[in-house]
N, C-alpha and C. Protein backbone atom coordinates (compact mmCIF):
# COMPACT_ATOMS: atom_id res chain seq x y z
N UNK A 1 20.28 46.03 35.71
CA UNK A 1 20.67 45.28 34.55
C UNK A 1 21.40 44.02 34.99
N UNK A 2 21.12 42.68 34.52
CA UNK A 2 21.74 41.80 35.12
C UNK A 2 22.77 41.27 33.79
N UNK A 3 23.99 41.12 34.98
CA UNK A 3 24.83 40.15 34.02
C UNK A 3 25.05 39.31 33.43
N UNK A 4 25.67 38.38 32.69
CA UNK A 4 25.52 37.17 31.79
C UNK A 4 25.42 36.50 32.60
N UNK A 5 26.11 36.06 33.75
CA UNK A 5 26.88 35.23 34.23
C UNK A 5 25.43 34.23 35.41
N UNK A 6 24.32 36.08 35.54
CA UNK A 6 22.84 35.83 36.32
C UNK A 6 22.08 35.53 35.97
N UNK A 7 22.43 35.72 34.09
CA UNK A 7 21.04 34.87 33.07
C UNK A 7 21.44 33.72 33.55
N UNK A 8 23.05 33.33 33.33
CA UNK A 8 23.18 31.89 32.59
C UNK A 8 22.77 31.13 33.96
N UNK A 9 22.89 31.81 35.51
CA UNK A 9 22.19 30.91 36.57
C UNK A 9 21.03 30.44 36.48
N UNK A 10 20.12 31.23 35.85
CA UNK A 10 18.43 31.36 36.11
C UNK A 10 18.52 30.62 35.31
N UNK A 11 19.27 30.22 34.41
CA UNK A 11 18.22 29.46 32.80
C UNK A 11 18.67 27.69 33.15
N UNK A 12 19.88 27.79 33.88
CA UNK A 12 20.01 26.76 34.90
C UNK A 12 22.28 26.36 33.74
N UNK A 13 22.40 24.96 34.30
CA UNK A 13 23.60 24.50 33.71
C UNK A 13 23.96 24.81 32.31
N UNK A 14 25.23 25.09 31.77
CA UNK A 14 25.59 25.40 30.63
C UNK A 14 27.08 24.46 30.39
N UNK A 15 27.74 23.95 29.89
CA UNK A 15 28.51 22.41 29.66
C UNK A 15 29.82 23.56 29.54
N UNK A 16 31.05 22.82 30.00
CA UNK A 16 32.27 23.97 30.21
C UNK A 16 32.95 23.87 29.12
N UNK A 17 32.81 22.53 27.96
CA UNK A 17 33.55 22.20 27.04
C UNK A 17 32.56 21.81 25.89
N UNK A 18 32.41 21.89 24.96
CA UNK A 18 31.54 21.47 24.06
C UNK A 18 31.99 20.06 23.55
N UNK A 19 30.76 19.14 23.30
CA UNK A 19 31.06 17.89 22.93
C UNK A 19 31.39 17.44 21.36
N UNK A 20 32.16 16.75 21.42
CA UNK A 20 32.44 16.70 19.92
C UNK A 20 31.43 15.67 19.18
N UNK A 21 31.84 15.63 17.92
CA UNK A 21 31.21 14.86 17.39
C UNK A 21 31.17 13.56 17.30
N UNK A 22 32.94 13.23 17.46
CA UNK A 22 33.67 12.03 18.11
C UNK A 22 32.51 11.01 19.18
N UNK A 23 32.72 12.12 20.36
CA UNK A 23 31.81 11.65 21.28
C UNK A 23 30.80 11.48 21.81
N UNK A 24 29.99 12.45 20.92
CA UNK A 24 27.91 12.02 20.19
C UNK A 24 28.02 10.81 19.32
N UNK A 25 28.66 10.59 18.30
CA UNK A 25 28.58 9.39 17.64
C UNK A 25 29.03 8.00 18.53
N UNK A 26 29.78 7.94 19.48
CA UNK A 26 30.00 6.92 20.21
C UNK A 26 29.09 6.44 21.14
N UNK A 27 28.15 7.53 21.60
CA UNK A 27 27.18 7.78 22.60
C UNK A 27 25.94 7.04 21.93
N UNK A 28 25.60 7.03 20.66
CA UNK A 28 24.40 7.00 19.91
C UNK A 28 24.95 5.67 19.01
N UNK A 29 26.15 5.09 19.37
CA UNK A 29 26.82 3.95 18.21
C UNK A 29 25.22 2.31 18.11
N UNK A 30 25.22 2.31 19.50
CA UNK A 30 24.40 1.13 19.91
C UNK A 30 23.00 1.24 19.44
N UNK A 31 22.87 3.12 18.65
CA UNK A 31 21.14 3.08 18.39
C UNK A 31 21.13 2.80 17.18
N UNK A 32 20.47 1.90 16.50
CA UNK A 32 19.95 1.73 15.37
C UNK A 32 18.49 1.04 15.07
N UNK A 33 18.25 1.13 13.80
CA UNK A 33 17.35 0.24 13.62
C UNK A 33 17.26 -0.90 12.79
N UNK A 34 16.28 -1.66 13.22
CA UNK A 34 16.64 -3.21 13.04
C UNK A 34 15.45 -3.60 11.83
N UNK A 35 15.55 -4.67 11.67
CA UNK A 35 14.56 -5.49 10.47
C UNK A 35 13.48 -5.75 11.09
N UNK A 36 12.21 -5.37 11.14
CA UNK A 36 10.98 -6.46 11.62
C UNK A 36 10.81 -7.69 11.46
N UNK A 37 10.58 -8.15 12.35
CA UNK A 37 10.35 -9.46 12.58
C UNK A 37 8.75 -10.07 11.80
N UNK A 38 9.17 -10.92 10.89
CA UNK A 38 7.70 -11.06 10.16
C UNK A 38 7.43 -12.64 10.36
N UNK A 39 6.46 -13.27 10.38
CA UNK A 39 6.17 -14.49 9.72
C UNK A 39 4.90 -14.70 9.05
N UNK A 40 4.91 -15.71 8.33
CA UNK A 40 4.51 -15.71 7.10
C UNK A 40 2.82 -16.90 7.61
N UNK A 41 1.90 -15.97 6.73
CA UNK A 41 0.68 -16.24 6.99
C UNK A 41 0.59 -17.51 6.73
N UNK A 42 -0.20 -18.26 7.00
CA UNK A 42 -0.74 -20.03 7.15
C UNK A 42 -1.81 -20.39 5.91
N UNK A 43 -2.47 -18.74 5.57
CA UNK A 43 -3.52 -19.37 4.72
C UNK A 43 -2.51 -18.37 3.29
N UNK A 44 -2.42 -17.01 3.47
CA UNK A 44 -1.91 -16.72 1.84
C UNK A 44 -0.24 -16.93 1.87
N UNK A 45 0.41 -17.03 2.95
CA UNK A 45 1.95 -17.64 2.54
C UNK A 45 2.60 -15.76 2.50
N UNK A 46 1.95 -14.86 2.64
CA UNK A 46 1.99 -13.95 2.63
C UNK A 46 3.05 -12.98 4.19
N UNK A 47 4.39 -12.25 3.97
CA UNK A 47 4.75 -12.12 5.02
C UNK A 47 4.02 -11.22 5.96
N UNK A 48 3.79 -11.18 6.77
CA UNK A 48 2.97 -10.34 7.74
C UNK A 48 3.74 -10.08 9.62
N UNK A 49 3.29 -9.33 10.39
CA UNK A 49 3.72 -9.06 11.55
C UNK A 49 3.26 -10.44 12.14
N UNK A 50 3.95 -11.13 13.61
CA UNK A 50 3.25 -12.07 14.16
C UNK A 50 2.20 -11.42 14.84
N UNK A 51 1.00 -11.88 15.35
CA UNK A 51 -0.34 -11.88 16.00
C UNK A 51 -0.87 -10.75 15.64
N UNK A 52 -1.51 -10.81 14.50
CA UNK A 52 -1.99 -9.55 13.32
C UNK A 52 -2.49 -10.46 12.04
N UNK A 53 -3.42 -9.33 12.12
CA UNK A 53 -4.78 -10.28 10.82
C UNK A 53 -3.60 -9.61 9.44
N UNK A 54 -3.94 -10.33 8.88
CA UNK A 54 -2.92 -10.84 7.43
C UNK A 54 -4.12 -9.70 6.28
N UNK A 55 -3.27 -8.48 6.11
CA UNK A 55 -4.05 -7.46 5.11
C UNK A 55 -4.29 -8.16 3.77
N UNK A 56 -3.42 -8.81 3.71
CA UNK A 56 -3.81 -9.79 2.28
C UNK A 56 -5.15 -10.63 2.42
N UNK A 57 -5.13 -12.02 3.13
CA UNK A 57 -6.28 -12.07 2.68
C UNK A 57 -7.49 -12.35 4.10
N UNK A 58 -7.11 -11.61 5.25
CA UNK A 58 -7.83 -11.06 6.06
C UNK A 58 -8.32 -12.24 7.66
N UNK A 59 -6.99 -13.47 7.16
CA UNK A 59 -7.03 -14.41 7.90
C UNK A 59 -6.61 -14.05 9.33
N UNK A 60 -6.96 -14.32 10.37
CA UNK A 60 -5.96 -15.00 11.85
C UNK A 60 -6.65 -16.04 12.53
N UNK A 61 -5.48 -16.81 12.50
CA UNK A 61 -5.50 -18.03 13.57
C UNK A 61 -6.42 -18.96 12.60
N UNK A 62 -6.68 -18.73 11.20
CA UNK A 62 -7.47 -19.82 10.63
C UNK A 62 -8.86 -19.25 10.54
N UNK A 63 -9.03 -18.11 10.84
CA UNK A 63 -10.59 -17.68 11.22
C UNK A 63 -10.58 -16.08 10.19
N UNK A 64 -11.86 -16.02 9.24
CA UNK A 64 -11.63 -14.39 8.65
C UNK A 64 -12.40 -13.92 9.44
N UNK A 65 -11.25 -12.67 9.78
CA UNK A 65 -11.89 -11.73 10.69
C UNK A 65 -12.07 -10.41 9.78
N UNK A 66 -12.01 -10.45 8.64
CA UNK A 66 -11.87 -9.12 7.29
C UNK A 66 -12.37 -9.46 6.29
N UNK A 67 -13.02 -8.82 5.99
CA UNK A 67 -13.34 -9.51 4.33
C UNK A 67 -12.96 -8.54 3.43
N UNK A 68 -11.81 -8.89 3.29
CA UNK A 68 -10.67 -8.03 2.09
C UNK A 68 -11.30 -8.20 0.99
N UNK A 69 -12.32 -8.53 0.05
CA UNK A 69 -12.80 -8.65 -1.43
C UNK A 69 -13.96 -7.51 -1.12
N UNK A 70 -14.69 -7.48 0.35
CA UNK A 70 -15.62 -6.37 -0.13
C UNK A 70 -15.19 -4.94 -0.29
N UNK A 71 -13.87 -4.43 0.04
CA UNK A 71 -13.27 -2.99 -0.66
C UNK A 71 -13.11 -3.08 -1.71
N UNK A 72 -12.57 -3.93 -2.64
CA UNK A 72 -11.70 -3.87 -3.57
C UNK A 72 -12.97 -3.42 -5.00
N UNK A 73 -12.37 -3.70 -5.68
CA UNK A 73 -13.56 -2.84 -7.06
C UNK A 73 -14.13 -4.27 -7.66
N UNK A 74 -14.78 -4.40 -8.45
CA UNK A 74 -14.95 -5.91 -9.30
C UNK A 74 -13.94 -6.33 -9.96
N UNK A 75 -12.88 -5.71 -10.48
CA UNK A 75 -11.87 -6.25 -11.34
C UNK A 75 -10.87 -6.40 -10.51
N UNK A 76 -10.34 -5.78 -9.56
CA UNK A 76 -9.73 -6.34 -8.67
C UNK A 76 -10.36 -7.73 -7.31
N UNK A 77 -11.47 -7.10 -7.27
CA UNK A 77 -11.34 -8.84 -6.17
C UNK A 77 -11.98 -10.13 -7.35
N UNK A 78 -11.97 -10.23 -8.86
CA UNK A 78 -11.82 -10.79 -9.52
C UNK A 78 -10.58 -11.37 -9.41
N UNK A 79 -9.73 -10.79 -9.79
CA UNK A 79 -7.99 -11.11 -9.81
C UNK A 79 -7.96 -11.87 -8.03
N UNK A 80 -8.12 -11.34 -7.33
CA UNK A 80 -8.06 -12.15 -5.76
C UNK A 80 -8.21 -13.18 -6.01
N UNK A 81 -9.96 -13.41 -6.41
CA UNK A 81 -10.28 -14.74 -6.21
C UNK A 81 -9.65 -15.47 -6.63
N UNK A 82 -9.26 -15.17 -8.12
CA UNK A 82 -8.72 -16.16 -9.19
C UNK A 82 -7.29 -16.47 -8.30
N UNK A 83 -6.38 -15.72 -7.60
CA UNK A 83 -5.44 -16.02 -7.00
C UNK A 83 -5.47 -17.14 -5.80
N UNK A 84 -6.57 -16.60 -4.96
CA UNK A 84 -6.92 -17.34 -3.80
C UNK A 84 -7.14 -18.95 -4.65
N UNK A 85 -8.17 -18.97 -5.60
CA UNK A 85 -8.28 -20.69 -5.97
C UNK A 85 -7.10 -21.16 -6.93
N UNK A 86 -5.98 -20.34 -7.08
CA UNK A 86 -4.73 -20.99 -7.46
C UNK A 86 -4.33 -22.00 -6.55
N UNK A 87 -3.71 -20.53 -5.60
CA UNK A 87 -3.44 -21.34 -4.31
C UNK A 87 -4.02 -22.20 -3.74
N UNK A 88 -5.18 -22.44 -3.51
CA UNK A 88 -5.83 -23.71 -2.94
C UNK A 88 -5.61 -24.94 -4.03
N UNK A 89 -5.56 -24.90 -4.92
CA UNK A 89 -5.47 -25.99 -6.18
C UNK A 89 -3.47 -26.23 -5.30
N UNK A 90 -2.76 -25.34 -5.87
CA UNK A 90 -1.73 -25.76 -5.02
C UNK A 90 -1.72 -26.60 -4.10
N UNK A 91 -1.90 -25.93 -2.96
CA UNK A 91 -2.35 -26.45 -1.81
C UNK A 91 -2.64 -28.13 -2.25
N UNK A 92 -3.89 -28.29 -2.60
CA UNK A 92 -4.65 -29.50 -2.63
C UNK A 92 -3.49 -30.74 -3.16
N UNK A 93 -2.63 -29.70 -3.94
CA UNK A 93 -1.73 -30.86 -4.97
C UNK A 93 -0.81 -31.68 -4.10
N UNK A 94 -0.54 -30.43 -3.37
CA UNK A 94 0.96 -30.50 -2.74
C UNK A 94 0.65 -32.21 -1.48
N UNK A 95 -0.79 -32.01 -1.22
CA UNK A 95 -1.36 -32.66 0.39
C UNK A 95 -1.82 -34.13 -0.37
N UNK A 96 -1.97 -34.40 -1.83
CA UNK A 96 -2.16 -35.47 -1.81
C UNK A 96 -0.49 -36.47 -1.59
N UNK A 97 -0.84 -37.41 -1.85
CA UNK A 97 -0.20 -38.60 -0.76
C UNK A 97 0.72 -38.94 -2.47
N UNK A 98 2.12 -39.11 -1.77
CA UNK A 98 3.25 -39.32 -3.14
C UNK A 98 2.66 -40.60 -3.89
N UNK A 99 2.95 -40.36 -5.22
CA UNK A 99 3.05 -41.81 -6.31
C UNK A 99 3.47 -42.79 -5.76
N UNK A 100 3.20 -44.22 -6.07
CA UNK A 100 4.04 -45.43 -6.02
C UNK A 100 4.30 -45.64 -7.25
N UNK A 101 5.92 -46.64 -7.15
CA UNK A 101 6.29 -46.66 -8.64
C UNK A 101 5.50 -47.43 -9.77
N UNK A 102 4.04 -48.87 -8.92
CA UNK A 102 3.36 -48.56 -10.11
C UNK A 102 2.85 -47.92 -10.91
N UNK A 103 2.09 -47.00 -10.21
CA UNK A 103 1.32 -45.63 -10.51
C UNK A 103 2.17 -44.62 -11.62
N UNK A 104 3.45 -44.67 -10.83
CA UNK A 104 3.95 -43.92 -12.05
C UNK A 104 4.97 -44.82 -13.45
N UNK A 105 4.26 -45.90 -13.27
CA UNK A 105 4.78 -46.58 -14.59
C UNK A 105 3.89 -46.75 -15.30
N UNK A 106 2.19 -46.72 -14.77
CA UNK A 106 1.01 -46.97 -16.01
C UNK A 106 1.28 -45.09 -16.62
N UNK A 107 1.41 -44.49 -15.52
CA UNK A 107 1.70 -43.09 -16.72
C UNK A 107 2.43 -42.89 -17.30
């Protein structure tokens, strides 16, 4: 019959003092977790991971590599489109070239 003392060798080290909680929480103070780092797509403005195709509307680097409208149902990639040619009307507004103050005195 073996003694405690011949388990507790075989099963290997056993700690002489138990650790508190004090000193697990100080141990583990530096682990946390942080915010992802996102930036924001070029074609839907949409936040996304950097160097990762954009689930929205299936862009990278300027190039579709997804064609996110062929899952969707008809009434939903309806609503897309209509979104997608918002944004481009946006877009278009924003890139023309400012008024001069004649221009905006015949209006």
């Amino acid at each position: 019959m073996l003694y405690i003392e011949e388990v507790l060798n075989i099963m290997g080290g056993v700690p002489k003092q138990r650790k508190t909680k004090s000193r697990r929480n100080q141990r583990r103070m530096h682990i946390w977790a942080r915010a992802p780092v996102l930036a924001k797509c070029p074609k839907c403005g949409k936040p996304v991971f950097p160097h990762t195709v954009c689930p929205n509307c299936g862009y990278y680097k300027g190039v579709e590599v997804i064609d996110v409208l062929k899952k969707l149902t008809k009434k939903e990639r309806k609503k897309r489109e209509k979104e997608m040619k918002a944004k481009e009307k946006r877009e278009s507004l924003k890139k023309e070239k400012p008024l001069t103050w004649e221009e905006l005195s015949k209006k």
